[in-house]
Protein backbone atom coordinates (compact mmCIF):
# COMPACT_ATOMS: atom_id res chain seq x y z
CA UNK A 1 -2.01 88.29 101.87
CA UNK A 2 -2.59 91.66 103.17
CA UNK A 3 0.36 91.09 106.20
CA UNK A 4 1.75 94.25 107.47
CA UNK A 5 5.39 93.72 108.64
CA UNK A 6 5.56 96.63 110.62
CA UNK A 7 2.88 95.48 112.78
CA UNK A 8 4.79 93.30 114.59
CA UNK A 9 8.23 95.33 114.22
CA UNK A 10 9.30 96.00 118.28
CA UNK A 11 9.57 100.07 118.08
CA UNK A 12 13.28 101.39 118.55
CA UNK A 13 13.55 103.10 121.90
CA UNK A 14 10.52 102.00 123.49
CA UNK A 15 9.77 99.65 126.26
CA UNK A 16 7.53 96.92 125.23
CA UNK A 17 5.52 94.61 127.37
CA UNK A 18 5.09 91.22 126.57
CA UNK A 19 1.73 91.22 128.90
CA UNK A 20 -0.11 93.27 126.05
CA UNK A 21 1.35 92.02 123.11
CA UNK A 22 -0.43 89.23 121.13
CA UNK A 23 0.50 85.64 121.06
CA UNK A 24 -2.57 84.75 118.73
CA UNK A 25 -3.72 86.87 115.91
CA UNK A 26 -6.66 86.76 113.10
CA UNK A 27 -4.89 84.42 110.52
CA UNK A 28 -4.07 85.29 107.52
CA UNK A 29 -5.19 81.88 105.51
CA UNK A 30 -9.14 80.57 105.83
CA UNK A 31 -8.19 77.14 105.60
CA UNK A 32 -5.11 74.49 105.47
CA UNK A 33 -5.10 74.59 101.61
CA UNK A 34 -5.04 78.47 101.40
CA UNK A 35 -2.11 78.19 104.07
CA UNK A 36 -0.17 76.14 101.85
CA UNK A 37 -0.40 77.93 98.97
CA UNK A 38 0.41 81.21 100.63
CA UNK A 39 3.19 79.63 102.29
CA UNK A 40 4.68 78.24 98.67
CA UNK A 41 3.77 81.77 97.01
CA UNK A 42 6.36 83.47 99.73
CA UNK A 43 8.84 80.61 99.22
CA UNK A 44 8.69 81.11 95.96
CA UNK A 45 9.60 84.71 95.76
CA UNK A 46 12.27 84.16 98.53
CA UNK A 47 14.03 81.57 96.65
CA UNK A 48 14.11 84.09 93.67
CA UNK A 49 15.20 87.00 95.77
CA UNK A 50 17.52 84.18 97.14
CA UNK A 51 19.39 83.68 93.70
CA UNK A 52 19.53 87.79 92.89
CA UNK A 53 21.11 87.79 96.57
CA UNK A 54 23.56 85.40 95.89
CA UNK A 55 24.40 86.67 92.48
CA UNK A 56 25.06 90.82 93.53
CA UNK A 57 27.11 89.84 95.94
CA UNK A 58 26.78 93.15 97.95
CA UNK A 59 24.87 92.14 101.26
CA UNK A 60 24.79 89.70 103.63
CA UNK A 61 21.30 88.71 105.64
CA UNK A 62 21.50 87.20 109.15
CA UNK A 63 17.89 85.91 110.59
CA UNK A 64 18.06 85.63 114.32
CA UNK A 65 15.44 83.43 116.18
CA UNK A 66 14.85 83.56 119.76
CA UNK A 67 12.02 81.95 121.91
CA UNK A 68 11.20 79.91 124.21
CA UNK A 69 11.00 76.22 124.07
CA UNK A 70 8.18 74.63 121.66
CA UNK A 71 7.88 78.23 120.33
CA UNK A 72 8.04 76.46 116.62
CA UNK A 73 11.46 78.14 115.69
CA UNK A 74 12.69 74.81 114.28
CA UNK A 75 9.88 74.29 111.90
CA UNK A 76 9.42 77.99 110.98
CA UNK A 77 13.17 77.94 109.49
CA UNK A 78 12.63 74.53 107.82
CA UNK A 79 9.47 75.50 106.33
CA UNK A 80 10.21 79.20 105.24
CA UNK A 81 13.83 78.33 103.72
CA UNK A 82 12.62 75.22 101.99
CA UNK A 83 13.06 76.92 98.40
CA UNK A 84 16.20 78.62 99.78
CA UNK A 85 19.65 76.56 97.57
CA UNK A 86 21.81 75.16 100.51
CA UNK A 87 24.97 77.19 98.39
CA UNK A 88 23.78 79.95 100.01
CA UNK A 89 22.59 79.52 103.28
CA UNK A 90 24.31 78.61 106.47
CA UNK A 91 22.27 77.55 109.93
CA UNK A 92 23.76 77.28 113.37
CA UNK A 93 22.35 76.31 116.43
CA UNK A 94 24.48 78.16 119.96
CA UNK A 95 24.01 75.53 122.49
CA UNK A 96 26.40 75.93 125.81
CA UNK A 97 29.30 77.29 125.05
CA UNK A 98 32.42 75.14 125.26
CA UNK A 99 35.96 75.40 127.51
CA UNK A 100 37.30 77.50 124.56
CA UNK A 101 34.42 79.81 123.89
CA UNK A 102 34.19 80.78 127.06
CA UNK A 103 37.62 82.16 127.36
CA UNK A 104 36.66 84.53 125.12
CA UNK A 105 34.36 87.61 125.22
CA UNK A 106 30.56 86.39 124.95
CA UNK A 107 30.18 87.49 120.72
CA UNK A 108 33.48 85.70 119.99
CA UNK A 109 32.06 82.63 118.68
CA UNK A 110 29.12 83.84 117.01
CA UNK A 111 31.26 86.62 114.93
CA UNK A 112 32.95 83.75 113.55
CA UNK A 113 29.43 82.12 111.93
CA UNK A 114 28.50 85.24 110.71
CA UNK A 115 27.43 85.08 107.21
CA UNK A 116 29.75 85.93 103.99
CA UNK A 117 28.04 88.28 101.09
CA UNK A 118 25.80 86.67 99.21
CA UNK A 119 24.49 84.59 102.26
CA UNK A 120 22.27 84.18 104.08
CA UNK A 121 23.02 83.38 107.58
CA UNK A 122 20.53 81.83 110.22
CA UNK A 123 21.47 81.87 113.65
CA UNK A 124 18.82 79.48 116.01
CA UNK A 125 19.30 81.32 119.54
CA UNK A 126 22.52 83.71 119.78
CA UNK A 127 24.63 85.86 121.17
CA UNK A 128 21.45 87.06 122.59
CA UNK A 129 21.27 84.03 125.12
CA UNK A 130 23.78 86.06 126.90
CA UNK A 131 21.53 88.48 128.27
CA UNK A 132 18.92 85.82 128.49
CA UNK A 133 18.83 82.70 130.06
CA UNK A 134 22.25 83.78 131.64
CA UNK A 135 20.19 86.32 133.33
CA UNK A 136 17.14 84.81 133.92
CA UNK A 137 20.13 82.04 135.72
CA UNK A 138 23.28 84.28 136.81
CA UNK A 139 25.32 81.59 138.08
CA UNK A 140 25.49 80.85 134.53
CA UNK A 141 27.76 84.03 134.92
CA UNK A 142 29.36 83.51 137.42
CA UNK A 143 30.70 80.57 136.16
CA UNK A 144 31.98 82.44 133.05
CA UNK A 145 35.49 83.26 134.06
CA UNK A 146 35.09 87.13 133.60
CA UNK A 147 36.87 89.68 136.12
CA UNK A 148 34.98 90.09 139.71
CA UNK A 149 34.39 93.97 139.21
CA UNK A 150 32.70 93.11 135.65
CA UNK A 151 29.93 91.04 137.49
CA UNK A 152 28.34 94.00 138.36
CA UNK A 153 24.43 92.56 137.76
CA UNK A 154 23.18 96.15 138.18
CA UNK A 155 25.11 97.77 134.84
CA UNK A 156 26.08 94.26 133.26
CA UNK A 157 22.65 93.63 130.89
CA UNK A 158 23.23 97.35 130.09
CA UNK A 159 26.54 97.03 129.27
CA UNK A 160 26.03 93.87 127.64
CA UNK A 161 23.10 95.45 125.25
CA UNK A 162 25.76 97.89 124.23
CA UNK A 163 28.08 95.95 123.22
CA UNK A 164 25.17 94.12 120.50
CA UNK A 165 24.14 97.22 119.44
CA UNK A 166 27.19 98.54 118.61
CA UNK A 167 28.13 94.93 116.70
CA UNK A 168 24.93 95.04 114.79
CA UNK A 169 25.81 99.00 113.71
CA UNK A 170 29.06 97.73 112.99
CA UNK A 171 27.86 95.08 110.25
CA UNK A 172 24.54 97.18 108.90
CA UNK A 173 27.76 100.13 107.68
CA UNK A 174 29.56 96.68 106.55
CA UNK A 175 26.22 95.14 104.48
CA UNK A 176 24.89 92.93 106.67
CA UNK A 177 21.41 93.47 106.61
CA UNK A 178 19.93 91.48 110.10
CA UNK A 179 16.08 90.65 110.82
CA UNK A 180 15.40 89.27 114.30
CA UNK A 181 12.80 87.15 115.35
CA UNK A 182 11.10 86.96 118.76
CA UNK A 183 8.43 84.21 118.61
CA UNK A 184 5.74 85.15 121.16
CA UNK A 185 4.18 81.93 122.59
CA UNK A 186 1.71 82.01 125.73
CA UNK A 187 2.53 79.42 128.71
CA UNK A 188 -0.52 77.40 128.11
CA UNK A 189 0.73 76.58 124.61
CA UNK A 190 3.36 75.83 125.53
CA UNK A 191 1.67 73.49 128.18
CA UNK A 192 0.03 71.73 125.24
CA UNK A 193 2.95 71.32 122.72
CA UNK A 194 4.71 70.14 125.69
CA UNK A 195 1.78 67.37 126.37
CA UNK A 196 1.57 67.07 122.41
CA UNK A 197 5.55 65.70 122.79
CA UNK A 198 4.97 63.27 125.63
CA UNK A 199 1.74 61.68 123.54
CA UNK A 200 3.19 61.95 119.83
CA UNK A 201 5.66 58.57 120.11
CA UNK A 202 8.37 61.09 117.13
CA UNK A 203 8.24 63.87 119.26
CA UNK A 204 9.23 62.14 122.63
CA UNK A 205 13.00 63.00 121.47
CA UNK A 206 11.89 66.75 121.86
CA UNK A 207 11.13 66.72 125.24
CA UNK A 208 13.09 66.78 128.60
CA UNK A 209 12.77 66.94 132.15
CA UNK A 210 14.60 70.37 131.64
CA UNK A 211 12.27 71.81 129.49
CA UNK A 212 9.86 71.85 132.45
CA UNK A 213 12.57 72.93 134.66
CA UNK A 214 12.59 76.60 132.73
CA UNK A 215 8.88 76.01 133.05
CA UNK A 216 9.53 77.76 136.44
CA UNK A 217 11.12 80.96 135.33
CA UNK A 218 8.24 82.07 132.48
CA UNK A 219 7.91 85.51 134.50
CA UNK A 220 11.67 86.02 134.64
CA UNK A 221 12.41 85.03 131.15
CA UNK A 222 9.23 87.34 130.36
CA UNK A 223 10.89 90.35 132.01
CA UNK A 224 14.28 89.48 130.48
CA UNK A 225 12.94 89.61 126.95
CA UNK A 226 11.23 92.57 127.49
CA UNK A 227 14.20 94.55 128.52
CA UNK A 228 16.59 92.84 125.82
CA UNK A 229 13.36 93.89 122.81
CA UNK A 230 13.46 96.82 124.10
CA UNK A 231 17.13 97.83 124.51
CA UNK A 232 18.23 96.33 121.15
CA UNK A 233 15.52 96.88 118.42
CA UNK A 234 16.84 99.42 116.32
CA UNK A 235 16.48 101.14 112.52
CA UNK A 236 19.08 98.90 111.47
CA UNK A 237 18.64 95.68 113.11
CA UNK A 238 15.01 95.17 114.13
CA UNK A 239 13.40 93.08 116.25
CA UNK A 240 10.05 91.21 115.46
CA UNK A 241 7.52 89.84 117.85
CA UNK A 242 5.91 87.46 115.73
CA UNK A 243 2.59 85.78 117.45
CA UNK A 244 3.90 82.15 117.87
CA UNK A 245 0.69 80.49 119.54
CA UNK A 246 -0.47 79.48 115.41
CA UNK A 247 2.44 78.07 113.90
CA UNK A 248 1.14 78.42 110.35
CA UNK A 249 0.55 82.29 110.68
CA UNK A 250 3.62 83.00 112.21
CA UNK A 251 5.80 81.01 109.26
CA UNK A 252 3.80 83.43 107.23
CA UNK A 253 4.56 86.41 108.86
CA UNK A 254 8.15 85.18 108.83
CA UNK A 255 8.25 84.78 105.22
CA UNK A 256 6.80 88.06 104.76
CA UNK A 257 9.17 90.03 106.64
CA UNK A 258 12.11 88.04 105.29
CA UNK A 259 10.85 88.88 101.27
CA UNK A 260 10.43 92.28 102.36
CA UNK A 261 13.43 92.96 103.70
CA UNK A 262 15.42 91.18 100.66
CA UNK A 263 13.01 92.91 98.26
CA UNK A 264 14.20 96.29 99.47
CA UNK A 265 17.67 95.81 98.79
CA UNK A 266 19.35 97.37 95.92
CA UNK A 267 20.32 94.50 94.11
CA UNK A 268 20.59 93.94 90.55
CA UNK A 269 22.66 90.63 88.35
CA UNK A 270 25.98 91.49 87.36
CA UNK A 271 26.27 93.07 84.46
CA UNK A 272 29.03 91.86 81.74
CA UNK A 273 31.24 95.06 81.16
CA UNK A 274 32.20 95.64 77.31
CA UNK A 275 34.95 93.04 77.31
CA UNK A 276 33.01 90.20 78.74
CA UNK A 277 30.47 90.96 76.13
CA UNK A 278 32.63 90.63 73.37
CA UNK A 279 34.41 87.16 75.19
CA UNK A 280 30.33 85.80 75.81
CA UNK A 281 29.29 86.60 71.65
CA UNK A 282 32.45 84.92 70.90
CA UNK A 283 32.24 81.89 72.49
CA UNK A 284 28.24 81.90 71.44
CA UNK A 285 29.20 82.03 67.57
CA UNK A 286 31.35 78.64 68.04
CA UNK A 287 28.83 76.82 70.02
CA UNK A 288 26.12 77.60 67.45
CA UNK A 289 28.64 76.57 64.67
């Protein structure tokens, strides 16, 4: 594959609009075969940059995955971590928060999911909801128990991008390396994966009256990504805007990002110190006896 990674890398300090970004790009496979055996060449590599990961012990890797619904962020993280060994990978899915999460600040209970070294941690939507569909729907705020002058909707985004940006610093000087994925589906695709759930008897459990609901807000959730991309794509902590209307190409521009950024890490197997060396040829000579 001759995939770029920085090609779809949201540029730190910029603004980015949505509007001329692409949802649909020139795949990078010819036909379903060659798909599948890119696919299992990436998986491959991941699940051996996987092991080194595990083994150093120096960083930790959090994968972030926003989009809307039917975007394909489900089957992208099933089918790009199937090599991946469960030991070492955690995935959690944010829904609404609960009684007890919302008496806390609004990274509180995603801190606590954050992965150890040697992990690799996948959060399916975030902390990042928070400046998403609770703006996009501010009584969702209003509802969340936080001080009257704080409610400020004119410096709270702002504030509220701040506050992630200073987290992700916070764990980059820590070694937690984090890739973020924006998966950048156009409305009429979504029209037909929505239609593709309603026909497809195993897919009707996908689909709900609210999913057509948010239907309504496509501009506002637009807008609100664009600012949140654009605020919080950094050096350290990148966001990606990966072309989500071909669900093939964009699980192998996800794989491609995710071996890149493991591949650049400088990780290496633990070497045995002197002692152990000694203790290992040791307990060699009595198993060959």
């Amino acid at each position: 594959m001759k995939l770029d990674s920085d090609d779809f890398r949201v540029p730190p300090g910029k603004a980015i609009s949505l509007k001329k970004w692409p949802t649909l790009v020139k795949p990078e496979y010819k036909s379903k075969q060659q798909y599948h055996q890119f696919l299992a060449r990436q998986v491959e590599q991941l699940a051996s940059l996987q092991r080194l990961h595990y083994a150093s012990n120096r960083y930790a890797l959090l994968l972030i995955f926003q989009a809307m619904d039917a975007a394909g962020k489900d089957g992208a993280i099933r089918h790009v971590m199937s090599g991946i060994n469960p030991q070492g990978c955690q995935v959690f899915s944010f829904k609404h928060p609960s009684a007890t999460e919302l008496d806390h600040d609004f990274l509180w209970r995603t801190t606590q999911a954050l992965p150890e070294r040697g992990r690799i941690g996948i959060f399916n939507r975030s902390y990042y909801e928070e400046v998403l569909i609770v703006r996009v729907h501010p009584e969702i705020l209003h509802s969340q128990g936080l001080p009257a002058e704080l409610l400020d909707e004119k410096t709270i985004w702002r504030e509220r991008y701040r506050s992630i940006v200073d987290l992700e610093s916070h764990l980059y000087r820590n070694g937690t390396r984090i890739i973020k994925f924006f998966l950048h589906l156009s409305e009429e695709e979504q029209r037909k994966r929505f239609l593709a759930r309603i026909d497809t008897p195993d897919k009707n459990w996908k689909f709900s009256l609210a999913d057509i609901e948010e239907r309504k807000f496509w501009k506002q959730y637009m807008r609100a990504y664009e600012e949140c991309l654009s605020a919080t794509s950094t050096r350290h902590a990148p966001w990606y805007a990966v072309p989500a209307d071909d669900k093939e190409n964009a699980r192998l521009i996800i794989s491609k990002i995710v071996v890149d950024t493991l591949g650049g890490l400088h990780m290496a197997y633990p070497k045995p110190d002197a002692g152990r060396r000694r203790e290992l040829l040791a307990i060699r000579k009595r198993l060959v006896k």
